[in-house]
C-alpha atoms as a PDB file:
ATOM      1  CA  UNK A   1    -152.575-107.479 -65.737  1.00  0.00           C
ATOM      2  CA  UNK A   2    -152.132-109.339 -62.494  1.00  0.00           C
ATOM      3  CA  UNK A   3    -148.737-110.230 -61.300  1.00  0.00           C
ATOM      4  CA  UNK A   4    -147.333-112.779 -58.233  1.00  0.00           C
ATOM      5  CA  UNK A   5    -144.540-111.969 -56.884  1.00  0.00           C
ATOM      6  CA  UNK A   6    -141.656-113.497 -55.745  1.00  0.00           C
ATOM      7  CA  UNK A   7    -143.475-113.198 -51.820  1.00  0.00           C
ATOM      8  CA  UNK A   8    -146.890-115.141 -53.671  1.00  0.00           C
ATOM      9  CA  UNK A   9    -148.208-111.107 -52.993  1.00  0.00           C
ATOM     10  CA  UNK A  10    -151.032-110.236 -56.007  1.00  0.00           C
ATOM     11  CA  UNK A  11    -149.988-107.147 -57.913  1.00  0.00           C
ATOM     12  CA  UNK A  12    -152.875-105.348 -60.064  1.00  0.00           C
ATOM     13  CA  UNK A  13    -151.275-103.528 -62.794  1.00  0.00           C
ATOM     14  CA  UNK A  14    -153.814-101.819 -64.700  1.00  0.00           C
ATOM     15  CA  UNK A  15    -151.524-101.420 -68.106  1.00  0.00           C
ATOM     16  CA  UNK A  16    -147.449-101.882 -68.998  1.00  0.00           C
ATOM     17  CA  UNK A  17    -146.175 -99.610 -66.431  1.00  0.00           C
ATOM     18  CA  UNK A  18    -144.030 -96.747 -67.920  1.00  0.00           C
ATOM     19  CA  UNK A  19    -142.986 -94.790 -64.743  1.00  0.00           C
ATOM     20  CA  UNK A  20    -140.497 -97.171 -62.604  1.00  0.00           C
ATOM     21  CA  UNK A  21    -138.646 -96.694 -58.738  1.00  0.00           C
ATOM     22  CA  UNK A  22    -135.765 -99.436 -58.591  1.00  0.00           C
ATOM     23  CA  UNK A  23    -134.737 -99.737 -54.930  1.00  0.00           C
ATOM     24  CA  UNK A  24    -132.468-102.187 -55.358  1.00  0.00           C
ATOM     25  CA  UNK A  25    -129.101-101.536 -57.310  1.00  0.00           C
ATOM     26  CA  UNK A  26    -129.299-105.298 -59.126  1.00  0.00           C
ATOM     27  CA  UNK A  27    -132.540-105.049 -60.214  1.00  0.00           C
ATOM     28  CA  UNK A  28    -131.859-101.107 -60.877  1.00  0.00           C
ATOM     29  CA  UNK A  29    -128.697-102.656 -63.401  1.00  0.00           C
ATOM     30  CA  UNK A  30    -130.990-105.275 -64.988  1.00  0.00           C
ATOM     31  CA  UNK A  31    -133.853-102.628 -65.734  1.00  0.00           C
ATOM     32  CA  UNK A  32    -131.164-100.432 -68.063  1.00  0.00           C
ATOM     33  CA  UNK A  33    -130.265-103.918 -69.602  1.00  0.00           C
ATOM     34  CA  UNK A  34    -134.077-104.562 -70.448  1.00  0.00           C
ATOM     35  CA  UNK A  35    -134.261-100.888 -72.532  1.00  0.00           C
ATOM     36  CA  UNK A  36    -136.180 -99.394 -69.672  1.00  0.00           C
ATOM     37  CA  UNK A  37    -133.858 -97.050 -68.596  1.00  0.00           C
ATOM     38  CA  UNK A  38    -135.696 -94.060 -70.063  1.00  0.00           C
ATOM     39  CA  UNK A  39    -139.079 -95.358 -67.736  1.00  0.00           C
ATOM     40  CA  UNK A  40    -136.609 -95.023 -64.732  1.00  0.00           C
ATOM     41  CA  UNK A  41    -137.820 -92.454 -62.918  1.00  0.00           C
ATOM     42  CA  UNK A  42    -136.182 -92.797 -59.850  1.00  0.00           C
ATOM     43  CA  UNK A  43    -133.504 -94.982 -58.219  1.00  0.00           C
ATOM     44  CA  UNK A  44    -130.986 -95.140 -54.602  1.00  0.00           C
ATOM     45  CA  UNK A  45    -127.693 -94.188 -53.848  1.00  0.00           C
ATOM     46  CA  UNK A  46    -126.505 -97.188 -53.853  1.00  0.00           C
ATOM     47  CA  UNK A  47    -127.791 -98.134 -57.365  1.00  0.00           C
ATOM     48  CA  UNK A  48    -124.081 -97.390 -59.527  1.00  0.00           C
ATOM     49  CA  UNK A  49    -124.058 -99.135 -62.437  1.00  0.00           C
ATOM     50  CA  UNK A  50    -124.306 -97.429 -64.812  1.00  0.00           C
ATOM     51  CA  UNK A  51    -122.203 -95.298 -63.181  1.00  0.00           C
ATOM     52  CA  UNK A  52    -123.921 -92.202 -64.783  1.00  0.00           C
ATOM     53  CA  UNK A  53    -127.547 -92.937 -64.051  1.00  0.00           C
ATOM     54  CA  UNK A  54    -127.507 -91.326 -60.622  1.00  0.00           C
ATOM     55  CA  UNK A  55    -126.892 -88.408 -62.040  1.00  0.00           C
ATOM     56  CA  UNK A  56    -129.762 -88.666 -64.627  1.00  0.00           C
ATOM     57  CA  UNK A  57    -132.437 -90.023 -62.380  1.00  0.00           C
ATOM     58  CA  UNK A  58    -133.905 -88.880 -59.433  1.00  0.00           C
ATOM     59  CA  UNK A  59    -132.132 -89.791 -56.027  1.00  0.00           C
ATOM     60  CA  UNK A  60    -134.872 -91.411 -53.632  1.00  0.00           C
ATOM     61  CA  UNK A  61    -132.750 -92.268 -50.332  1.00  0.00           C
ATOM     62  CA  UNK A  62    -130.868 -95.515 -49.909  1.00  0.00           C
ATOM     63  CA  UNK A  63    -132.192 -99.237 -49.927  1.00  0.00           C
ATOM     64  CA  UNK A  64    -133.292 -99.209 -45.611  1.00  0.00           C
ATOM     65  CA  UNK A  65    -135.148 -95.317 -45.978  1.00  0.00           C
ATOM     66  CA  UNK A  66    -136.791 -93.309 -48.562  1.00  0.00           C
ATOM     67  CA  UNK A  67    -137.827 -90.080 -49.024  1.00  0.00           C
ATOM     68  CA  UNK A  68    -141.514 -91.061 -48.986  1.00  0.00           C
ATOM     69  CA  UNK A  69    -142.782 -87.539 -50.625  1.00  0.00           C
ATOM     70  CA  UNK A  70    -139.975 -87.470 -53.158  1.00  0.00           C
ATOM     71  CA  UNK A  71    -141.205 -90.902 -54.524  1.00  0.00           C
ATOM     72  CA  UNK A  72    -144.907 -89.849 -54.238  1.00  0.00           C
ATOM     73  CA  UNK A  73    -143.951 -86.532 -56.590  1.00  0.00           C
ATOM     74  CA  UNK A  74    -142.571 -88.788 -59.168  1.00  0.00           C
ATOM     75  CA  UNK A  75    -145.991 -90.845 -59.704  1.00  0.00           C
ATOM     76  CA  UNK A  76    -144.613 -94.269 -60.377  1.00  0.00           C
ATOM     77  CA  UNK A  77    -146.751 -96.885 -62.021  1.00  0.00           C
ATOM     78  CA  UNK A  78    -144.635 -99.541 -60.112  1.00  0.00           C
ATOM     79  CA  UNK A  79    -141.885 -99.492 -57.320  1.00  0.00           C
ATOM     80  CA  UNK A  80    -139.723-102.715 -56.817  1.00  0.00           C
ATOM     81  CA  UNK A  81    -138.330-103.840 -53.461  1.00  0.00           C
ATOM     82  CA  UNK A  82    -136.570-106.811 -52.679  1.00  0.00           C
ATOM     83  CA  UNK A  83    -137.113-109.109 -49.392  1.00  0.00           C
ATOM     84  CA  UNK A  84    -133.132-108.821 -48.179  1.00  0.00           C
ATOM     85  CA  UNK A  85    -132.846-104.939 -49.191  1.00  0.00           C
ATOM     86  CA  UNK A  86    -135.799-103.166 -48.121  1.00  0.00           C
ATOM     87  CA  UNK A  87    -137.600-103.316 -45.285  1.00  0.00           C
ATOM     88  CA  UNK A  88    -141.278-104.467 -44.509  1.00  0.00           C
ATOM     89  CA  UNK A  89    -142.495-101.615 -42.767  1.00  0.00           C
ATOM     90  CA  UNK A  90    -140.956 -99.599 -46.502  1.00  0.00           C
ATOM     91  CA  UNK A  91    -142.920-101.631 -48.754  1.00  0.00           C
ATOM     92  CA  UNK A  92    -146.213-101.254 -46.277  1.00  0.00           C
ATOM     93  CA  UNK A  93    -145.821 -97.403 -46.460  1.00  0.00           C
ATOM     94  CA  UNK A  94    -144.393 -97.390 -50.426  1.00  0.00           C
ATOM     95  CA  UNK A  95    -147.876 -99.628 -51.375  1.00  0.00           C
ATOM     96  CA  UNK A  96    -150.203 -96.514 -50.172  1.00  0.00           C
ATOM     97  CA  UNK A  97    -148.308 -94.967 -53.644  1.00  0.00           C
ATOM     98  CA  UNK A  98    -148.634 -97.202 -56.495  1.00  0.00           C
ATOM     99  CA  UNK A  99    -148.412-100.828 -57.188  1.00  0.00           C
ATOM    100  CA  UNK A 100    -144.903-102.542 -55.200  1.00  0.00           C
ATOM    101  CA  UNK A 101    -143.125-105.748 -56.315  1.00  0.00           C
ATOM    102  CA  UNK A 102    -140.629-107.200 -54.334  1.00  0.00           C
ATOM    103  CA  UNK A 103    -138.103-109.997 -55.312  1.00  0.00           C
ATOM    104  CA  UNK A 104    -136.801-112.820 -53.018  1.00  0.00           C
ATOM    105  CA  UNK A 105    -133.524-114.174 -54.062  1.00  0.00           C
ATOM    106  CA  UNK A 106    -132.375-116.862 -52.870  1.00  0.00           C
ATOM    107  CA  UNK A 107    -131.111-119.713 -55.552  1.00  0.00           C
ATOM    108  CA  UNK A 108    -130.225-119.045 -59.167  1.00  0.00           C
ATOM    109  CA  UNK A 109    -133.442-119.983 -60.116  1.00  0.00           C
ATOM    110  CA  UNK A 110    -134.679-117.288 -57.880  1.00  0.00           C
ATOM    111  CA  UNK A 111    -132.965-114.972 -59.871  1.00  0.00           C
ATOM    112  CA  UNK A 112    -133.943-116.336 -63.375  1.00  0.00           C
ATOM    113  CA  UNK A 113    -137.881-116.259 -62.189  1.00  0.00           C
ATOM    114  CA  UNK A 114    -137.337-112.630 -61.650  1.00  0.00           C
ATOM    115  CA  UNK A 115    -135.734-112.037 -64.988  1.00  0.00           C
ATOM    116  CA  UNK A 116    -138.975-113.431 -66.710  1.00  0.00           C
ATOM    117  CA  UNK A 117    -141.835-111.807 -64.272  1.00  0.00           C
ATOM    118  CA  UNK A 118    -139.830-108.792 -65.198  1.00  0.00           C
ATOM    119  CA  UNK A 119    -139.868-109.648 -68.814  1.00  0.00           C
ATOM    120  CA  UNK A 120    -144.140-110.284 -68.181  1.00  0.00           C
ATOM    121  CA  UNK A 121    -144.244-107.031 -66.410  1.00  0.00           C
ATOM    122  CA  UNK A 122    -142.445-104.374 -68.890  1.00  0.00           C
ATOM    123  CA  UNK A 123    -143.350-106.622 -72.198  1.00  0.00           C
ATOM    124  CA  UNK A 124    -139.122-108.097 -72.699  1.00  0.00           C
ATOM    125  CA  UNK A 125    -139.886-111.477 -72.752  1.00  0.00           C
ATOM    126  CA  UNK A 126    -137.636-112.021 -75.910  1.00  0.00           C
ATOM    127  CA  UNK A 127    -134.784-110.171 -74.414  1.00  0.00           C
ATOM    128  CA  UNK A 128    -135.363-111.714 -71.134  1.00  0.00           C
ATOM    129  CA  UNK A 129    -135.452-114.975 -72.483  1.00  0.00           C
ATOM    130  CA  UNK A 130    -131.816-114.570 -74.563  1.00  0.00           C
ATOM    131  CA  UNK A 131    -130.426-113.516 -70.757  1.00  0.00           C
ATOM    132  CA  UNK A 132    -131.714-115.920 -69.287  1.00  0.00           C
ATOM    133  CA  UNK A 133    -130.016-118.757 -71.530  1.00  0.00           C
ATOM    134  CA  UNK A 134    -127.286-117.092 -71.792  1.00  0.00           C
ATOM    135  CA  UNK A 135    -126.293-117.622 -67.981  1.00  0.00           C
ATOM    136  CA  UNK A 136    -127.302-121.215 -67.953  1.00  0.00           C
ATOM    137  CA  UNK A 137    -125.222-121.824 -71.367  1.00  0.00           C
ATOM    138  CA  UNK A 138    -122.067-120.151 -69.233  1.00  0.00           C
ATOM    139  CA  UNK A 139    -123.156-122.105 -66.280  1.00  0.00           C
ATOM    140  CA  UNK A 140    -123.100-125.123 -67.927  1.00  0.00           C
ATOM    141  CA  UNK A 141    -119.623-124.312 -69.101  1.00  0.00           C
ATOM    142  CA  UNK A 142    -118.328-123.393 -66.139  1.00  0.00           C
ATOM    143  CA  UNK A 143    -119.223-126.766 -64.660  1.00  0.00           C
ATOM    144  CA  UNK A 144    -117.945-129.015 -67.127  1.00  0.00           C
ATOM    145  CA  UNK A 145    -114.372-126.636 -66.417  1.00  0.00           C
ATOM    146  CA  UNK A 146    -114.441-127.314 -62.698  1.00  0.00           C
ATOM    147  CA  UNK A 147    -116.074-130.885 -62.975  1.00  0.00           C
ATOM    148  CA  UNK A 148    -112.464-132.454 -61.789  1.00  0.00           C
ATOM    149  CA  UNK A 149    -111.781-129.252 -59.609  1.00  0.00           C
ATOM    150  CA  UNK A 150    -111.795-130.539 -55.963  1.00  0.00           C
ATOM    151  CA  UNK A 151    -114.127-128.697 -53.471  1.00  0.00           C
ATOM    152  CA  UNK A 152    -112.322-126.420 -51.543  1.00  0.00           C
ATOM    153  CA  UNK A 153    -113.882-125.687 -47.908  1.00  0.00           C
ATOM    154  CA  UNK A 154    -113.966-121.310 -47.647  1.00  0.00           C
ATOM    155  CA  UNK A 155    -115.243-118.350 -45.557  1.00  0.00           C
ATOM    156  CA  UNK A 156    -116.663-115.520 -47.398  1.00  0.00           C
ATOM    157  CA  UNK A 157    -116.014-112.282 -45.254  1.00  0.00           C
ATOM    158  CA  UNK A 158    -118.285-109.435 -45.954  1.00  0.00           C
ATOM    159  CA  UNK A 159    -117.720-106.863 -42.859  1.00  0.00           C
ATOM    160  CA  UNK A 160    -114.684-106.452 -40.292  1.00  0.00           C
ATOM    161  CA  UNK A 161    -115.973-104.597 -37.116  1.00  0.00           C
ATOM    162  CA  UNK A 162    -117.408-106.985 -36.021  1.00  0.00           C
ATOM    163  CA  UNK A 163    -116.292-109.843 -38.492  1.00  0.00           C
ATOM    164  CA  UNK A 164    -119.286-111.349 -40.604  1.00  0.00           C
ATOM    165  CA  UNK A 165    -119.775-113.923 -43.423  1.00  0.00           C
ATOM    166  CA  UNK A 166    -122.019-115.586 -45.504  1.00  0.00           C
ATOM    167  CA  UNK A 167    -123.516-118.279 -44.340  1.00  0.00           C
ATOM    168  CA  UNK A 168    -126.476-120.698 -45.556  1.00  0.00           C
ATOM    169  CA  UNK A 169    -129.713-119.267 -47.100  1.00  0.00           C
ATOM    170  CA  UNK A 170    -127.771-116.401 -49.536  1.00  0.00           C
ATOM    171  CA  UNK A 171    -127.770-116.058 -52.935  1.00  0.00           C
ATOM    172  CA  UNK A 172    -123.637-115.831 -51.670  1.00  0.00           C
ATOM    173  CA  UNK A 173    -123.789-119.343 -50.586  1.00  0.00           C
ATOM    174  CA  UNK A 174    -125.485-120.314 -53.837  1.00  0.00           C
ATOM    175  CA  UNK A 175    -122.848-118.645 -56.257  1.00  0.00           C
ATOM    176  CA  UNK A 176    -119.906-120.595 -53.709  1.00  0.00           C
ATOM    177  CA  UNK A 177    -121.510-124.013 -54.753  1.00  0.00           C
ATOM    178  CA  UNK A 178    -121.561-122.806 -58.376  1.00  0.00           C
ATOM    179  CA  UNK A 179    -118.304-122.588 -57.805  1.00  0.00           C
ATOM    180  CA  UNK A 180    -117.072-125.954 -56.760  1.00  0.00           C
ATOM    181  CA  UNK A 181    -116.684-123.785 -53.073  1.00  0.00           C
ATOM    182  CA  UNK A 182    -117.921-125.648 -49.623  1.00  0.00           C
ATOM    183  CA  UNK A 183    -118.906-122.780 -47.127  1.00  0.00           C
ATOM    184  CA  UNK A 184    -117.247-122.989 -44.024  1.00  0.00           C
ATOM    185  CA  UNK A 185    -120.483-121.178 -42.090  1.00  0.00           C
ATOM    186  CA  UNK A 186    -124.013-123.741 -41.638  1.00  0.00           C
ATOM    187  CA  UNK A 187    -125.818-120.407 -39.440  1.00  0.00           C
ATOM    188  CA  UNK A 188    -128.305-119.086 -41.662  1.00  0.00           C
ATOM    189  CA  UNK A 189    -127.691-115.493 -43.483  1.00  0.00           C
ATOM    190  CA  UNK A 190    -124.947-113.335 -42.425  1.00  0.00           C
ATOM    191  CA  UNK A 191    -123.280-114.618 -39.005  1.00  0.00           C
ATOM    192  CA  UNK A 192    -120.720-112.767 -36.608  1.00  0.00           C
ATOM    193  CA  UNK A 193    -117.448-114.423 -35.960  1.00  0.00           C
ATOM    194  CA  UNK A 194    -114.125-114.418 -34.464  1.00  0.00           C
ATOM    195  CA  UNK A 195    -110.170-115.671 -35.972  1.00  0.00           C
ATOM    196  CA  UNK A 196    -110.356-118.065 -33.047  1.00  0.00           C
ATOM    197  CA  UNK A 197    -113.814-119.509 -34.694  1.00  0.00           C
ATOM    198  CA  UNK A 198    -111.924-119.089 -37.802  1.00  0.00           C
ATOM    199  CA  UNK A 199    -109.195-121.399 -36.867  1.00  0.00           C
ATOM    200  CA  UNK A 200    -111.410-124.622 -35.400  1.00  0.00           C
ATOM    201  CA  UNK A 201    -113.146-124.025 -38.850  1.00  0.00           C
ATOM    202  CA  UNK A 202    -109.862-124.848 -40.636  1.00  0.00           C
ATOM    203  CA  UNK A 203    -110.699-123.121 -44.412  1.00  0.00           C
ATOM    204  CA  UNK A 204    -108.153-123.452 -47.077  1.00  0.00           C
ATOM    205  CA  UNK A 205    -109.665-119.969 -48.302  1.00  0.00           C
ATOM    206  CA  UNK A 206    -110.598-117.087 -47.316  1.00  0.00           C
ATOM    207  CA  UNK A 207    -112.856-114.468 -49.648  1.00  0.00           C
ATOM    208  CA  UNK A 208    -112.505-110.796 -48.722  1.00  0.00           C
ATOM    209  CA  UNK A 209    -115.604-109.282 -50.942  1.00  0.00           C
ATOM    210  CA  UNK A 210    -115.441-105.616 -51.837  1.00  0.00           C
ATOM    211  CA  UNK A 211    -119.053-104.897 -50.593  1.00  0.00           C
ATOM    212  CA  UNK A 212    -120.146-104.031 -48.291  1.00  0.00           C
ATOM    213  CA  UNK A 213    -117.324-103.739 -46.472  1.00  0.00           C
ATOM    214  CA  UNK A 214    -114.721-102.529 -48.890  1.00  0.00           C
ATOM    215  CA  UNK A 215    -111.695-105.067 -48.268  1.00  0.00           C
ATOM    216  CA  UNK A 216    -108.296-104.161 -49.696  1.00  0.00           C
ATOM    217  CA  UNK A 217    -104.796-105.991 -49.806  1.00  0.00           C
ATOM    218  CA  UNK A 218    -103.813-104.368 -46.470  1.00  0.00           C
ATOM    219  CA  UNK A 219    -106.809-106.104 -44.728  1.00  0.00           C
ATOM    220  CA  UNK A 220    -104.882-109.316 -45.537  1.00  0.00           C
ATOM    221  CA  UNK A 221    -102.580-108.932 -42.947  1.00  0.00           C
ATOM    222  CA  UNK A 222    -105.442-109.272 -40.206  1.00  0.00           C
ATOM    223  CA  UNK A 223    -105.978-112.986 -41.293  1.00  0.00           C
ATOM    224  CA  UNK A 224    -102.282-113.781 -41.802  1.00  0.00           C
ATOM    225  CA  UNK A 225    -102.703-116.708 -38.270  1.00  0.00           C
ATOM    226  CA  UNK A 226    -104.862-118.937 -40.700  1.00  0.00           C
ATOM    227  CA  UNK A 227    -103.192-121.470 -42.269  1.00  0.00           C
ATOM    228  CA  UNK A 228    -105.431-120.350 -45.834  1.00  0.00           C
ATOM    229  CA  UNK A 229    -105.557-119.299 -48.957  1.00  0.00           C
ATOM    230  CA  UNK A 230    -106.438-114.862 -48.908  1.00  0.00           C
ATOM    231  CA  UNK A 231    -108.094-113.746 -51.874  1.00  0.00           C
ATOM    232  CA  UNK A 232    -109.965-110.651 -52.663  1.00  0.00           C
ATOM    233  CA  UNK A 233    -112.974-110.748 -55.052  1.00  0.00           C
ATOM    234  CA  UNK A 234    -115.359-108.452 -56.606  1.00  0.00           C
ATOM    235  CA  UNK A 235    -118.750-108.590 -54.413  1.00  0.00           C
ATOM    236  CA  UNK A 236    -121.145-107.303 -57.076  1.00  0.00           C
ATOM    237  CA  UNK A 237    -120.541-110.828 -58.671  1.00  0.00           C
ATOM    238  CA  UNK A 238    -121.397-112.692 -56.157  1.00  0.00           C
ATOM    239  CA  UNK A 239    -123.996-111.016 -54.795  1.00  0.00           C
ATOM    240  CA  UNK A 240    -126.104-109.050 -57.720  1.00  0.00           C
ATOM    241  CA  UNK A 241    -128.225-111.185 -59.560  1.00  0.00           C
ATOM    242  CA  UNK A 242    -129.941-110.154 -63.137  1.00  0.00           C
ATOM    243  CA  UNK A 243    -127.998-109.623 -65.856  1.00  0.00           C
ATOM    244  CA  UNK A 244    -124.785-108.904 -63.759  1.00  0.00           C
ATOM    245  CA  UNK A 245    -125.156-112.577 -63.777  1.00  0.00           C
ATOM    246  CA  UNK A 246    -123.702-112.868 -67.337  1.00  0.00           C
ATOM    247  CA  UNK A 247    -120.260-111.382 -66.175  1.00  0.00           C
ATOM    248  CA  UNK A 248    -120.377-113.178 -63.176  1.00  0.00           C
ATOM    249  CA  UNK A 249    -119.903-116.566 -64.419  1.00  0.00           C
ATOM    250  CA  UNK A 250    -117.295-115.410 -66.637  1.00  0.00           C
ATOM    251  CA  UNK A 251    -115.408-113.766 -63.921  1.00  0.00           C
ATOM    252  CA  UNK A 252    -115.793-117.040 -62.061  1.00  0.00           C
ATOM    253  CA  UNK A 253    -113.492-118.707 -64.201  1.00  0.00           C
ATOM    254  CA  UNK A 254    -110.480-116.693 -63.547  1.00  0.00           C
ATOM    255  CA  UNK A 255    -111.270-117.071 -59.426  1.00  0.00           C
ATOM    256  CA  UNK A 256    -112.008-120.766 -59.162  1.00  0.00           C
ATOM    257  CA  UNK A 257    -108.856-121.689 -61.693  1.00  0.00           C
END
């Protein structure tokens, strides 16, 4: 079987692979969802849903290093990366072992593409397919609720020393516009900025995600010179994609009400 992925790279797979490295916590989530969690061999840190499965599976390092013999000992069939998580020079070194697919998520279509090659891939096309619909049935929803919803202009904050958001060109930015949510930030990816920035911006809210920087209610206080709206939101749903993606628009609801 040959596969293209998501970077137009070929991918020889000689038969269904049964052995799998997930070095991405999303993709990690989505592979349990598929049935595959018994082929999961080995996983990161960092992948913690199902909160159990760290302890069941093999810890290879986080999603920036790996423990290159530890992943060689486990003799995967396939190891998949993802552009944003893992680094070039990783998936250079981790192709020397077996077979490496990496995802590049950008747009929600992005995300559903990946569903399916992964459905290809480990032979879930039906299941894959159901998911798939699924999320655009609750999309679809979810539009028609916010269809008279005014767009409200926000930041999304996802580190405090030094302050950074989401800007253009993240899967973050796409899941705003889902939303009915104009993004403050035109830079590309994840800029650096300041209150004062903040202010000349003029948001009416402000997004405090959980991840990776862990914001609490006490963090609230920092931004209480804006003249905006302070809400704290669950990052995983705006930021994993797969079948988290099925919760996500339903948690959407309650945030964009």
């Amino acid at each position: 079987m040959e596969v293209i992925d998501q970077l137009q790279r070929k991918i020889s797979l000689p038969y269904i692979p049964k052995r799998i490295i997930s070095l991405v916590p999303s993709q990690t989530e989505l592979l349990v969802d598929l049935g595959l969690e018994e082929n999961l061999v080995g996983v990161t840190k960092f992948c913690v849903h199902p909160k159990y499965l760290r302890k069941n599976k093999t810890m290879v390092g986080g999603t920036k290093q790996v423990k290159l013999e530890k992943i060689k000992a486990l003799k995967p069939d396939i190891i998949l990366c993802n552009k944003e998580e893992n680094t070039k020079e990783m998936v250079e070194e981790l192709e020397e072992i077996a077979p490496v697919h990496v995802s590049d998520i950008v747009k929600i279509e992005d995300a559903f593409e990946l569903m399916l090659q992964y459905g290809e891939i480990f032979q879930k096309k039906a299941l894959v397919g159901t998911m798939v619909n699924s999320v655009r049935d609750k999309i679809a929803v979810l539009q028609e609720k916010l269809r008279d919803k005014p767009v409200k202009k926000v930041a999304y904050f996802i580190w405090k020393k030094p302050l950074m958001v989401a800007g253009k060109d993240t899967f973050i930015d796409e899941l705003l516009k889902l939303n009915k949510f104009e993004n403050v930030f035109i830079e590309s990816r994840y800029p650096e900025t300041t209150l004062e920035e903040l202010k000349a911006k003029n948001p009416d809210l402000l997004l405090l995600s959980s991840e990776p920087f862990p914001f609490k209610e006490k963090h609230k206080e920092y931004f209480s010179t804006l003249n905006a709206e302070i809400k704290l939101v669950d990052g995983e749903y705006f930021s994993w994609y797969g079948s988290r993606l099925i919760a996500a628009i339903d948690y959407f609801k309650t945030i964009s009400a």
